[in-house]
C-alpha atoms as a PDB file:
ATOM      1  CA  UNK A   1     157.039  19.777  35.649  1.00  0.00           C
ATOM      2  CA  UNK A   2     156.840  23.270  35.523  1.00  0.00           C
ATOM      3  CA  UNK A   3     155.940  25.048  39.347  1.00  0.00           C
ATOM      4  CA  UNK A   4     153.742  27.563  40.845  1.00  0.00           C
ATOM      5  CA  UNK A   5     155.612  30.698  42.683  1.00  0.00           C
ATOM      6  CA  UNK A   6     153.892  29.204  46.068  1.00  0.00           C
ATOM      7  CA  UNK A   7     157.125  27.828  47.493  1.00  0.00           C
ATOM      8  CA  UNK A   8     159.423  29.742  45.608  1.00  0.00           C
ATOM      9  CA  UNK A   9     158.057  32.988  46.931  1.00  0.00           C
ATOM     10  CA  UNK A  10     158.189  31.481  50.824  1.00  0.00           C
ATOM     11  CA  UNK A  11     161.734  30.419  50.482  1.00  0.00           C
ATOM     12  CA  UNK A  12     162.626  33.615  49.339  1.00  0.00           C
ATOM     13  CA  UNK A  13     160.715  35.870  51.828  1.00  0.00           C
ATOM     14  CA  UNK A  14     162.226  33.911  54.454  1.00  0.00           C
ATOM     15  CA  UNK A  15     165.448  33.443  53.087  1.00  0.00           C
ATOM     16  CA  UNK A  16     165.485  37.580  51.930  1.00  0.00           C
ATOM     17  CA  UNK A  17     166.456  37.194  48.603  1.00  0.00           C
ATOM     18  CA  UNK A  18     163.847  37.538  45.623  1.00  0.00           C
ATOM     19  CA  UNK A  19     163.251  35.443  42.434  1.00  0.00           C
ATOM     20  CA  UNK A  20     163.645  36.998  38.529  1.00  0.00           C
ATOM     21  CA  UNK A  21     161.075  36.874  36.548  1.00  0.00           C
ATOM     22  CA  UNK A  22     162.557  37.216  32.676  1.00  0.00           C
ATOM     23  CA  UNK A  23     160.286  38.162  29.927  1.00  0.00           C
ATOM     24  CA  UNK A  24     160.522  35.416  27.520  1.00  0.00           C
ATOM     25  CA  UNK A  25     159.864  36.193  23.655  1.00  0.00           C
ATOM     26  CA  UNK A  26     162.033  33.387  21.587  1.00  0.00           C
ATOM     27  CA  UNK A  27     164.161  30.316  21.934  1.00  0.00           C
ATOM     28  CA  UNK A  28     167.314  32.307  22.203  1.00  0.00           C
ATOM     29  CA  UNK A  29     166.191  34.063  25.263  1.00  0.00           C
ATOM     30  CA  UNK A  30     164.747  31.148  26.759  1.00  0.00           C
ATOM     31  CA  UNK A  31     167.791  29.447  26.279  1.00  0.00           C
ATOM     32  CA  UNK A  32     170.164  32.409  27.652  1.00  0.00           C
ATOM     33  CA  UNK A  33     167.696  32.870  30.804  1.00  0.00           C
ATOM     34  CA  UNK A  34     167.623  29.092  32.029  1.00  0.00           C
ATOM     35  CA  UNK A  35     171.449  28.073  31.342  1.00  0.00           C
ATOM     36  CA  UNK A  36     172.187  30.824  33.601  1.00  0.00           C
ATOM     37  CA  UNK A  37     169.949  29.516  36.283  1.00  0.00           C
ATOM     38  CA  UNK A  38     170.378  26.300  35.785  1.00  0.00           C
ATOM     39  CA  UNK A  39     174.382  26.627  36.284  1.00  0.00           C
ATOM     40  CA  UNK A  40     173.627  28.508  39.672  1.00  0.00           C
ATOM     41  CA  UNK A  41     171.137  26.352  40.905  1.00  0.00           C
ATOM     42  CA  UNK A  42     168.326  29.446  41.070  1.00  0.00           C
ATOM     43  CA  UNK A  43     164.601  28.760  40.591  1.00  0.00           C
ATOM     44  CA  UNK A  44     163.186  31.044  37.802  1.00  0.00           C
ATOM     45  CA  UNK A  45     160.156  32.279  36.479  1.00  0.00           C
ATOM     46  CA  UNK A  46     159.602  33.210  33.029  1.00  0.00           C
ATOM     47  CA  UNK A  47     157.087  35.950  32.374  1.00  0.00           C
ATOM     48  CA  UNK A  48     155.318  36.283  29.008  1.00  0.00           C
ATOM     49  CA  UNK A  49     153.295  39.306  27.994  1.00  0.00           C
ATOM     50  CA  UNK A  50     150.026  39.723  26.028  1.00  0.00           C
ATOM     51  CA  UNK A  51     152.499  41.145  23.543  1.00  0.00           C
ATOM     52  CA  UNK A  52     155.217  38.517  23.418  1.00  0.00           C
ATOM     53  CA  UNK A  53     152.088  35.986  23.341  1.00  0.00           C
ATOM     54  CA  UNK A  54     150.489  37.341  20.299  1.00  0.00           C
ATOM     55  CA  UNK A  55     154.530  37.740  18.699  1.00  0.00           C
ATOM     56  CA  UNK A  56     155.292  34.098  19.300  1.00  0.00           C
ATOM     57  CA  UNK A  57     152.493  32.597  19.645  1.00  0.00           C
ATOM     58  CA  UNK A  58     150.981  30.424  23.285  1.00  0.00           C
ATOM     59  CA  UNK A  59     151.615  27.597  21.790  1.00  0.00           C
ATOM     60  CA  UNK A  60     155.287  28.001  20.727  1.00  0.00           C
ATOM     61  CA  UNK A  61     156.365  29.601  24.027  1.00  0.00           C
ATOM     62  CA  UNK A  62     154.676  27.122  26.071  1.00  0.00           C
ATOM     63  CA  UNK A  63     156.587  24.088  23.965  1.00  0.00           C
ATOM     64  CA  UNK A  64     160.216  26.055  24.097  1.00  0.00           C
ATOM     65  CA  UNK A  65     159.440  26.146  27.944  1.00  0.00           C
ATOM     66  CA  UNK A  66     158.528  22.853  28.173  1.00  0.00           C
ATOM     67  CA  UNK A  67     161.770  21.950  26.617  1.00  0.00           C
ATOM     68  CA  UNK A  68     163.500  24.084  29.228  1.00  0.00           C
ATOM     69  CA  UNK A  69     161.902  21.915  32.013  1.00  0.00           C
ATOM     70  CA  UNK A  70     162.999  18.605  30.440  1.00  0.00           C
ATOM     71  CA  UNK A  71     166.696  20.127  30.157  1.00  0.00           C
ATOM     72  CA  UNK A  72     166.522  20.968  33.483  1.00  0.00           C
ATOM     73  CA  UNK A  73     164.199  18.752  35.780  1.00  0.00           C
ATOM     74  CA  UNK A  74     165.418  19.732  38.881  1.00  0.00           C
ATOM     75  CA  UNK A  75     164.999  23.542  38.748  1.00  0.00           C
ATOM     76  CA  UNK A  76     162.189  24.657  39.975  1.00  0.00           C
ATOM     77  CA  UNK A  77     160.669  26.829  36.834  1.00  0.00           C
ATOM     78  CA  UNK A  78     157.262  28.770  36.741  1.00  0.00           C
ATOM     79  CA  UNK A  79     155.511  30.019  33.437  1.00  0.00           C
ATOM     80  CA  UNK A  80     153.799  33.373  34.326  1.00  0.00           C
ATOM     81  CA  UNK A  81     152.114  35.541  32.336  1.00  0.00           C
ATOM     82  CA  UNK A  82     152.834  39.169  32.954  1.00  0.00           C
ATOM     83  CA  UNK A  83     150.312  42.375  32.691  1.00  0.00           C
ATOM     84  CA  UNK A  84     147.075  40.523  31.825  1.00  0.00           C
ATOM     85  CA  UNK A  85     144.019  43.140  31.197  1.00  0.00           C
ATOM     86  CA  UNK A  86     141.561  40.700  30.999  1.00  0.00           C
ATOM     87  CA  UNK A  87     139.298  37.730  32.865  1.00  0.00           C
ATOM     88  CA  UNK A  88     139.724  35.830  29.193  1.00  0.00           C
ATOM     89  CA  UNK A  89     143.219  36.161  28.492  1.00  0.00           C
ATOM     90  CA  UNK A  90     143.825  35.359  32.460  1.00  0.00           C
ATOM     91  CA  UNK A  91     141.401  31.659  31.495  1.00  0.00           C
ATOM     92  CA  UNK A  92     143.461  31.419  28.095  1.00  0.00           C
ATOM     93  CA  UNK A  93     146.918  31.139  29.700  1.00  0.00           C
ATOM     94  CA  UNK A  94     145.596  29.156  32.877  1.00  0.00           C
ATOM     95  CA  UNK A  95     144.040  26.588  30.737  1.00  0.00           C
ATOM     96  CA  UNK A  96     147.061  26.425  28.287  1.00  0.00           C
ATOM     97  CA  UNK A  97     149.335  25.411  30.714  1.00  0.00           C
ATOM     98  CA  UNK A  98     150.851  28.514  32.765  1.00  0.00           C
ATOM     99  CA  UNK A  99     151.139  27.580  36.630  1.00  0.00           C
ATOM    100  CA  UNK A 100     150.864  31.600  37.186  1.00  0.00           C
ATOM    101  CA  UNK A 101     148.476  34.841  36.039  1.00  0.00           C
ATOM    102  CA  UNK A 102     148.750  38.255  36.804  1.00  0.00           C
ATOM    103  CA  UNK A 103     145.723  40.167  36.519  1.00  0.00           C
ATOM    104  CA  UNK A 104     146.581  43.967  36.088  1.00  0.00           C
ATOM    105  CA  UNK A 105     143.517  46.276  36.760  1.00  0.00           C
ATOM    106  CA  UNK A 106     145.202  48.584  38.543  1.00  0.00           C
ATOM    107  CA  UNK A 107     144.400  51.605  36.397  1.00  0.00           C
ATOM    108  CA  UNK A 108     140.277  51.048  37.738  1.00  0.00           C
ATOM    109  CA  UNK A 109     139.027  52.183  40.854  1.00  0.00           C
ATOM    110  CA  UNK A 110     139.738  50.139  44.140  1.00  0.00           C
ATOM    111  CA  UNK A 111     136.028  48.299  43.846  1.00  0.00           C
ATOM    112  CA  UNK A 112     136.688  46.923  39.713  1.00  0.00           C
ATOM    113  CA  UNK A 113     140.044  45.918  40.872  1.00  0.00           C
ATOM    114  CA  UNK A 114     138.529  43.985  43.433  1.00  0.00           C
ATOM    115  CA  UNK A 115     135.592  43.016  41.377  1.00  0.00           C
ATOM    116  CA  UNK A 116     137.820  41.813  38.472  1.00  0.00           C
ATOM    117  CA  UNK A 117     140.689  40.262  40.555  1.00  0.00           C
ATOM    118  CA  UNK A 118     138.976  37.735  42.677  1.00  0.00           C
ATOM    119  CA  UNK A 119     137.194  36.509  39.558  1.00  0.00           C
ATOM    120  CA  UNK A 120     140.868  35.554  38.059  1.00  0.00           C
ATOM    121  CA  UNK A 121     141.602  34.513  41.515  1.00  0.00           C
ATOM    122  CA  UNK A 122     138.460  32.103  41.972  1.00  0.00           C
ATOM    123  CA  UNK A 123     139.265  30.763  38.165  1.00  0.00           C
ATOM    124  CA  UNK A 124     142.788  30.213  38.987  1.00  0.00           C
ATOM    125  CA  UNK A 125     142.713  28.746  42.512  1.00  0.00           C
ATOM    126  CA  UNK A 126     140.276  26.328  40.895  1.00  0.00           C
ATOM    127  CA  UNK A 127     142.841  25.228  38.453  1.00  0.00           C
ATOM    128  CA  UNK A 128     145.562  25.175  40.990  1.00  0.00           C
ATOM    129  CA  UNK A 129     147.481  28.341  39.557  1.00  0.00           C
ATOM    130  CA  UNK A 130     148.735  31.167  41.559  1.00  0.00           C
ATOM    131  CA  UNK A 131     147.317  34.761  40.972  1.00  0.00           C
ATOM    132  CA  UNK A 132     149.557  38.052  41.183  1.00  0.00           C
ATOM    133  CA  UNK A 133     147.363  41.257  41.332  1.00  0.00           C
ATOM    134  CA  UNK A 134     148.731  45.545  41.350  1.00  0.00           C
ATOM    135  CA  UNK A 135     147.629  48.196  43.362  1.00  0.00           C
ATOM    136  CA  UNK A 136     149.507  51.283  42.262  1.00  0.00           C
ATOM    137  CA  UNK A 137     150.618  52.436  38.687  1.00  0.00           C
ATOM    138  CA  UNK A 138     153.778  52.856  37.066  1.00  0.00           C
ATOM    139  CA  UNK A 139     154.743  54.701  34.177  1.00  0.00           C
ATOM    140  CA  UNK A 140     156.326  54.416  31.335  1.00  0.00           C
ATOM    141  CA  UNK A 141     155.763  52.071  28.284  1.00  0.00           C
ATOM    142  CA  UNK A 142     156.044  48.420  27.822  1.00  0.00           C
ATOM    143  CA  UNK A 143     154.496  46.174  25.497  1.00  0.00           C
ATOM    144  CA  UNK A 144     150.590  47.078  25.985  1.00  0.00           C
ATOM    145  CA  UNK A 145     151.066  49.079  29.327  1.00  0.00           C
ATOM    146  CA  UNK A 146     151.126  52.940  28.798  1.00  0.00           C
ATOM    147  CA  UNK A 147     150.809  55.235  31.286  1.00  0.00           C
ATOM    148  CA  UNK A 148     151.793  58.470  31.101  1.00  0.00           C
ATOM    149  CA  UNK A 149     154.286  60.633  33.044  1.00  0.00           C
ATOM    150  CA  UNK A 150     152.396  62.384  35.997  1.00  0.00           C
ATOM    151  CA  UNK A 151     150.011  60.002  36.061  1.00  0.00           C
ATOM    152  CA  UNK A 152     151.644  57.262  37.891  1.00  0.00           C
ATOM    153  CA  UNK A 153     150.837  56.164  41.421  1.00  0.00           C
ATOM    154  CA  UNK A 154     152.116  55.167  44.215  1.00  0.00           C
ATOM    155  CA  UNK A 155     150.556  51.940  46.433  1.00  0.00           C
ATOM    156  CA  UNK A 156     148.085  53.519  49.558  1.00  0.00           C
ATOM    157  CA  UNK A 157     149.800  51.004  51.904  1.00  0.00           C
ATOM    158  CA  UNK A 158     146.100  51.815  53.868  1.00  0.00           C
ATOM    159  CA  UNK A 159     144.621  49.362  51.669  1.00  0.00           C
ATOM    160  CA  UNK A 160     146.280  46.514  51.182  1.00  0.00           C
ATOM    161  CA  UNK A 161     144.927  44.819  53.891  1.00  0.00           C
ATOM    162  CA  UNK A 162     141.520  44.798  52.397  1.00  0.00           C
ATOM    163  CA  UNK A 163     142.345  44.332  48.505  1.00  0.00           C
ATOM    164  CA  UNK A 164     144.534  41.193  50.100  1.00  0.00           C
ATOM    165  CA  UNK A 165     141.749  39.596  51.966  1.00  0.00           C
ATOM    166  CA  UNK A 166     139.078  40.415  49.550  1.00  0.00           C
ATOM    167  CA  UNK A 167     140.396  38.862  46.654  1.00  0.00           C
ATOM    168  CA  UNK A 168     142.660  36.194  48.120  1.00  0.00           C
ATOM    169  CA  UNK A 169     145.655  36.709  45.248  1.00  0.00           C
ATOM    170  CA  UNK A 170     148.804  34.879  45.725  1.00  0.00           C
ATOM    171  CA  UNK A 171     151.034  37.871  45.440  1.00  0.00           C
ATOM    172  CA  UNK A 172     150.990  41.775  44.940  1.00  0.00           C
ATOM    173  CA  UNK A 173     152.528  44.201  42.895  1.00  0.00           C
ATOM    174  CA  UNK A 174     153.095  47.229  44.033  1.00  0.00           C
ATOM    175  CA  UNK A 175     154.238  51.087  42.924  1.00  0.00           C
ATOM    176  CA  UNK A 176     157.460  52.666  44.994  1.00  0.00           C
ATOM    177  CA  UNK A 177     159.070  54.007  42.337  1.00  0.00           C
ATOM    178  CA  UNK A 178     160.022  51.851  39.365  1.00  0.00           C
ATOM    179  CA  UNK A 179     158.703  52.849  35.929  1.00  0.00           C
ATOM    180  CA  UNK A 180     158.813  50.524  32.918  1.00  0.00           C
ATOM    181  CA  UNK A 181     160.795  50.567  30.099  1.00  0.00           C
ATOM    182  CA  UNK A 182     164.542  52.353  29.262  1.00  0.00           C
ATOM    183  CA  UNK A 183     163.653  56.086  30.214  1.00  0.00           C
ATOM    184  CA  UNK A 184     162.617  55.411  34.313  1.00  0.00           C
ATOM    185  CA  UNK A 185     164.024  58.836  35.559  1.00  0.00           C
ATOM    186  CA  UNK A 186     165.156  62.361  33.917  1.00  0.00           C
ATOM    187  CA  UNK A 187     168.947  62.689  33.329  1.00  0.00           C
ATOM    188  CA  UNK A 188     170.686  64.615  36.401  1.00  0.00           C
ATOM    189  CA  UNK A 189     167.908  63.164  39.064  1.00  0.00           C
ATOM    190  CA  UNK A 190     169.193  60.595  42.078  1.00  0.00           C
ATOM    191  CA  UNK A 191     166.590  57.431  41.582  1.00  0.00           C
ATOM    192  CA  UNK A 192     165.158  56.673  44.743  1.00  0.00           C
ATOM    193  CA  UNK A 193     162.705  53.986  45.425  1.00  0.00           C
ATOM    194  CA  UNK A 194     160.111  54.405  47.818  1.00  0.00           C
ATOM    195  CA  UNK A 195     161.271  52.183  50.607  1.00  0.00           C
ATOM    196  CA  UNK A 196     158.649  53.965  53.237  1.00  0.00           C
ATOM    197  CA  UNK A 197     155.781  52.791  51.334  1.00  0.00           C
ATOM    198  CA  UNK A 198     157.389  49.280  50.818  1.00  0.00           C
ATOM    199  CA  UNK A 199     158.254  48.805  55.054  1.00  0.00           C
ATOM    200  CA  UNK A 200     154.446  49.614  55.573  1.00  0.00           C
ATOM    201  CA  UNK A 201     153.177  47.667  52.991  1.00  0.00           C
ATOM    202  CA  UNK A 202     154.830  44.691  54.779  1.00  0.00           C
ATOM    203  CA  UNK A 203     153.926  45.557  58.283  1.00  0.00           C
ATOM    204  CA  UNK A 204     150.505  45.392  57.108  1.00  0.00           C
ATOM    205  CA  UNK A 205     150.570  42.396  55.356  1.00  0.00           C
ATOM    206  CA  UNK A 206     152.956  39.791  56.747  1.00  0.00           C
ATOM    207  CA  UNK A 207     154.780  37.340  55.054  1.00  0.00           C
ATOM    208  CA  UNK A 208     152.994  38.297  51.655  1.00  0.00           C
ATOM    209  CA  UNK A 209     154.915  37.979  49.058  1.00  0.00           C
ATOM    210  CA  UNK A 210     155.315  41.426  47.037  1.00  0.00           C
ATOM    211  CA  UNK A 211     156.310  42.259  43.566  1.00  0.00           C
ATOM    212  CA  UNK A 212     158.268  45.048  41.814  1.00  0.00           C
ATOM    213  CA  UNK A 213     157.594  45.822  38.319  1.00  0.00           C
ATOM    214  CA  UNK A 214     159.770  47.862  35.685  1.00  0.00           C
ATOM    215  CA  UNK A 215     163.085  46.618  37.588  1.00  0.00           C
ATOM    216  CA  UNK A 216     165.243  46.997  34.652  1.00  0.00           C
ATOM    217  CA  UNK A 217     168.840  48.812  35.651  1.00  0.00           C
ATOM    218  CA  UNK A 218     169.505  49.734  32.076  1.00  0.00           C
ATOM    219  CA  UNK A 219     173.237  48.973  32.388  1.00  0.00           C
ATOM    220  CA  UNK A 220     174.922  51.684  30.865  1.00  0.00           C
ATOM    221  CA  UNK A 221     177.503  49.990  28.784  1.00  0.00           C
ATOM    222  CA  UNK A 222     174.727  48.095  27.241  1.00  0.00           C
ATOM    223  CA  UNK A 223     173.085  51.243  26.077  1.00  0.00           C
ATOM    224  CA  UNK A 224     176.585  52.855  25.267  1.00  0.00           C
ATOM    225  CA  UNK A 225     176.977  49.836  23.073  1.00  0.00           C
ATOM    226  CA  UNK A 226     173.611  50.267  21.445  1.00  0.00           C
ATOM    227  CA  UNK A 227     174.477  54.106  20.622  1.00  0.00           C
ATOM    228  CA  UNK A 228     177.868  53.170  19.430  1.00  0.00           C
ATOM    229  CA  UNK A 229     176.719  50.832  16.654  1.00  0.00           C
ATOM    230  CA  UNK A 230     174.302  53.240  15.409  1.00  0.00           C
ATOM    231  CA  UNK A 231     171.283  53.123  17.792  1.00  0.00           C
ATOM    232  CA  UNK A 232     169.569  56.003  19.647  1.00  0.00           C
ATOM    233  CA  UNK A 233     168.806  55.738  23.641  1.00  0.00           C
ATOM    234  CA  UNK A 234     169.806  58.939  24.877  1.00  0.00           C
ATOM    235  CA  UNK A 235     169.061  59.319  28.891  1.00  0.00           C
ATOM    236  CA  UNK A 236     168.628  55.848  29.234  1.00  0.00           C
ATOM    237  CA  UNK A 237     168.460  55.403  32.786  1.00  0.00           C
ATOM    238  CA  UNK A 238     167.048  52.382  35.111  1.00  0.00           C
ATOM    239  CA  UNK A 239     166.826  51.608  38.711  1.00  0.00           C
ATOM    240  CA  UNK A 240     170.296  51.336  40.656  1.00  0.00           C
ATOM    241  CA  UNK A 241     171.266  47.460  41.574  1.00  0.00           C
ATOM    242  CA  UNK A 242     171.944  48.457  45.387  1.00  0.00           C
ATOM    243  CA  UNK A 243     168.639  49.721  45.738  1.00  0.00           C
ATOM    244  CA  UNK A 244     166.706  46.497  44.190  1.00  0.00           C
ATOM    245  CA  UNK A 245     169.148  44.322  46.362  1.00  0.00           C
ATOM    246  CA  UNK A 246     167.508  46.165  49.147  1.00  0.00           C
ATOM    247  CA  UNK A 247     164.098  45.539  48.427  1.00  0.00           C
ATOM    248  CA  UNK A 248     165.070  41.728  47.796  1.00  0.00           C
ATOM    249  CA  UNK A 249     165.826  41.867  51.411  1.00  0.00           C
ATOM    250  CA  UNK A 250     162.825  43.131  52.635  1.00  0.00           C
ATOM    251  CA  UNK A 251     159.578  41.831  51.605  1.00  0.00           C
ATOM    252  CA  UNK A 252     159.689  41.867  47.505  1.00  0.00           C
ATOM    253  CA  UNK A 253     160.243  38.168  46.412  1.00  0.00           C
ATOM    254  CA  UNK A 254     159.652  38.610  42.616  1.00  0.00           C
ATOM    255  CA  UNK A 255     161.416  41.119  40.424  1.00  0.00           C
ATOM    256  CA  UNK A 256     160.233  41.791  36.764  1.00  0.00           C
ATOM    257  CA  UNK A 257     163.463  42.342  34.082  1.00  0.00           C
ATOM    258  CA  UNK A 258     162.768  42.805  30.761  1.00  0.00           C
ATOM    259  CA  UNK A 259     164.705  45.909  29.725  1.00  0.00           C
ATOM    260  CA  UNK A 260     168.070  44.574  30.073  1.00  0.00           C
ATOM    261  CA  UNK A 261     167.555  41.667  28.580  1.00  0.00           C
ATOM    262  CA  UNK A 262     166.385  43.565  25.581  1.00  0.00           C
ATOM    263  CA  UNK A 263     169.383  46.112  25.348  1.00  0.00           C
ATOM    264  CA  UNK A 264     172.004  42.886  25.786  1.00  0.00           C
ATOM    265  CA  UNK A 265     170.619  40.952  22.979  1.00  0.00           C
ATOM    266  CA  UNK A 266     170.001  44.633  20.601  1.00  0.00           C
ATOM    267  CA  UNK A 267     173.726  45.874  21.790  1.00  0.00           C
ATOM    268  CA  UNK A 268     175.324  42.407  20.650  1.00  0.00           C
ATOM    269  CA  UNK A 269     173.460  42.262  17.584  1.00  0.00           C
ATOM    270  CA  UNK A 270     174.314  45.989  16.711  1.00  0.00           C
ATOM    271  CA  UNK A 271     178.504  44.881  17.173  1.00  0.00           C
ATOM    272  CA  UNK A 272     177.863  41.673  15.478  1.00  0.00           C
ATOM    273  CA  UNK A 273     176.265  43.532  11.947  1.00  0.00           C
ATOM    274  CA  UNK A 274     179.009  46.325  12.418  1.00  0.00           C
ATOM    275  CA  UNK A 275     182.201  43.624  12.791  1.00  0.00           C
ATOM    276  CA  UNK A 276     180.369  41.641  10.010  1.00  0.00           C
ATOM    277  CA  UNK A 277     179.115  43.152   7.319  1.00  0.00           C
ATOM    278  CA  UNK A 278     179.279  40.489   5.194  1.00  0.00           C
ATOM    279  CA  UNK A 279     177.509  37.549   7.861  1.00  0.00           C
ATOM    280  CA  UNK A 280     173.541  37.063   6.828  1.00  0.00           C
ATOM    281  CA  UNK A 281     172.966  34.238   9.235  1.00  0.00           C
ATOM    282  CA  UNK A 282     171.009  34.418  12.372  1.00  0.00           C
ATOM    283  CA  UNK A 283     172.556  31.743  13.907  1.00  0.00           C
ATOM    284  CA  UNK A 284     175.561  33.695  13.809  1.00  0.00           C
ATOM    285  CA  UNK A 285     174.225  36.692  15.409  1.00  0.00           C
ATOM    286  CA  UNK A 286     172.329  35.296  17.325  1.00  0.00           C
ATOM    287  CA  UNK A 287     174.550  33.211  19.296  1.00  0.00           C
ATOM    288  CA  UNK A 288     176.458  36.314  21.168  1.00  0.00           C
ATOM    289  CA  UNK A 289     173.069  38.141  21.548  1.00  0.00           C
ATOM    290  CA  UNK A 290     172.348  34.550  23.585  1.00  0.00           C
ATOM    291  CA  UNK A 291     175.348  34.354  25.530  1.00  0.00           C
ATOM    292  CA  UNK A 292     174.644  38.053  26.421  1.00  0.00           C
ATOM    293  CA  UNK A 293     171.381  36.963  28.005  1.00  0.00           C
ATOM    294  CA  UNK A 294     172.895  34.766  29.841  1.00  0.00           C
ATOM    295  CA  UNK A 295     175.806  36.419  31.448  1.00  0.00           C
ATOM    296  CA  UNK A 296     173.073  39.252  32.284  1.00  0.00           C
ATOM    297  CA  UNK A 297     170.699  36.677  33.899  1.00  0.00           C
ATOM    298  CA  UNK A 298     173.857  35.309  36.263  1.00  0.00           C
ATOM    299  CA  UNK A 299     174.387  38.355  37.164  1.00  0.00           C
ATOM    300  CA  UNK A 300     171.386  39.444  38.577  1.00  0.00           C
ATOM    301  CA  UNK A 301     170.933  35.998  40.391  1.00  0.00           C
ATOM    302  CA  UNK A 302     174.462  36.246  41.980  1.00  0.00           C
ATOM    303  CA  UNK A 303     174.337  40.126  42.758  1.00  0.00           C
ATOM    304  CA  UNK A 304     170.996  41.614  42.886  1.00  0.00           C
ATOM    305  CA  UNK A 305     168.773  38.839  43.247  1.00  0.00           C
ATOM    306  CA  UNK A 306     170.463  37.010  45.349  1.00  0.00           C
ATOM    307  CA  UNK A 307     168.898  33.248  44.502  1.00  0.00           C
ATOM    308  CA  UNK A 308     171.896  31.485  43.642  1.00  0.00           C
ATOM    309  CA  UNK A 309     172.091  28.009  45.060  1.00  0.00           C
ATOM    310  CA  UNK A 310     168.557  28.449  45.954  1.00  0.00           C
ATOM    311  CA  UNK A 311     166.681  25.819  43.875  1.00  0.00           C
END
């Protein structure tokens, strides 16, 4: 049966490691995402978007991760759905089988936050699914988020406290420095992630579980790859490994990766058309962009993550 984060997220905060959450979109990455974990004994949680939802359908997703469960019955695997705007689409997913919502509404002010998350929360709890709520902004573009350069945010570690206990979520996602997306920082500039806000954020909450969106390292043979085989992703540049290891070891037990994933499958696809011109069937293509997923999802368990031999 597929899981709710709740246990996952306490073995990890004690343990000091933190669990990936992959955006899913088809049976291919599905497939690459949980033969990784699977083979390294990690729990995992796959994260689908309101945009990969209305691509693939609820329906379809939810039956290619059911099939993942029945492949793999004894790792621990939680359906999620990432960056949901709205009470409705929150209730859609929670009563079509997902074991965990988040409800974004971090872009209103503190109160509608509030407001709007402990509604999800209330629906949720009711259902027995887990709730993951944001208090901060990041920029950058993914899917339907958009926010603008400049107009980011970081968390106000002064309120967590109170957004925490007024809403009761299960987890929170906060802003220290990540960005969605390929293009996190400007070429020449040494990423640094806001570790300050993260250490207070934890003294005043805990044992709560936090989350880091926009995650993505953008490994830079992956976009060297895409750009050799006739793409264009100049200043493609993500957050370093080291410094997400570090957070993992703190208090963030849930790490969102969607941009690498995306750049292993496009940058194996690319070589595959290039070295065969003459090949027209997915399968064949396909099949390395696969194997790509998975050798990037074992590595993150093994050497960011740290949640191998975990489940």
């Amino acid at each position: 049966m597929l899981v709710t984060t709740k246990e996952m997220f306490k073995k990890a905060y004690d343990g000091k490691y933190a669990i990936g959450a992959f955006n899913v979109n088809n049976m291919e990455i599905i497939q690459g995402i949980t033969e990784a974990a699977s083979e390294l004994k990690s729990p995992v949680i796959l994260q689908v978007s309101k945009g990969a939802r209305e691509y693939a359908n609820h329906t379809y997703l939810v039956k290619l991760v059911e099939a993942a469960v029945k492949l793999y019955p004894d790792m621990p695997i939680a359906l999620h759905l990432d960056h949901g705007d709205s009470f409705e689409l929150c209730k859609s997913c929670i009563d079509g089988g997902f074991t965990s919502v988040m409800i974004d509404l971090s872009s209103k002010s503190f109160e509608e936050n509030v407001e709007g998350t402990k509604k999800v929360v209330e629906y949720a709890h009711a259902h027995g699914v887990v709730v993951e709520a944001e208090l901060g902004t990041l920029a950058g573009i993914e899917d339907d988020v958009k926010v603008e350069e400049g107009k980011q945010s970081y968390t106000d570690p002064s309120v967590v406290e109170e957004f925490v206990s007024k809403t009761n979520c299960d987890s929170l996602a906060i802003a220290i420095g990540t960005s969605h997306g390929a293009y996190k920082f400007k070429p020449g500039t040494n990423p640094k992630l806001r570790f300050d806000i993260l250490e207070e954020v934890s003294k005043r909450i805990p044992g709560f579980p936090i989350v880091l969106h926009g995650a993505s390292s953008v490994p830079q043979e992956f976009v060297d790859m895409v750009n050799q085989y006739g793409g264009n992703m100049p200043n493609a540049i993500g957050v370093p490994e080291d410094q997400l290891r570090h957070a993992a070891e703190l208090s963030v037990c849930k790490i969102n990766i969607d941009s690498d994933i995306r750049l292993a499958m496009t940058g194996n696809i690319r070589k595959y058309f290039a070295e065969h011109p003459d090949h027209f069937d997915p399968r064949q293509y396909l099949k390395p962009a696969r194997s790509a997923v998975k050798a990037m999802v074992a590595h993150k368990i093994k050497d960011v993550l740290g949640s191998a031999n975990k489940a």
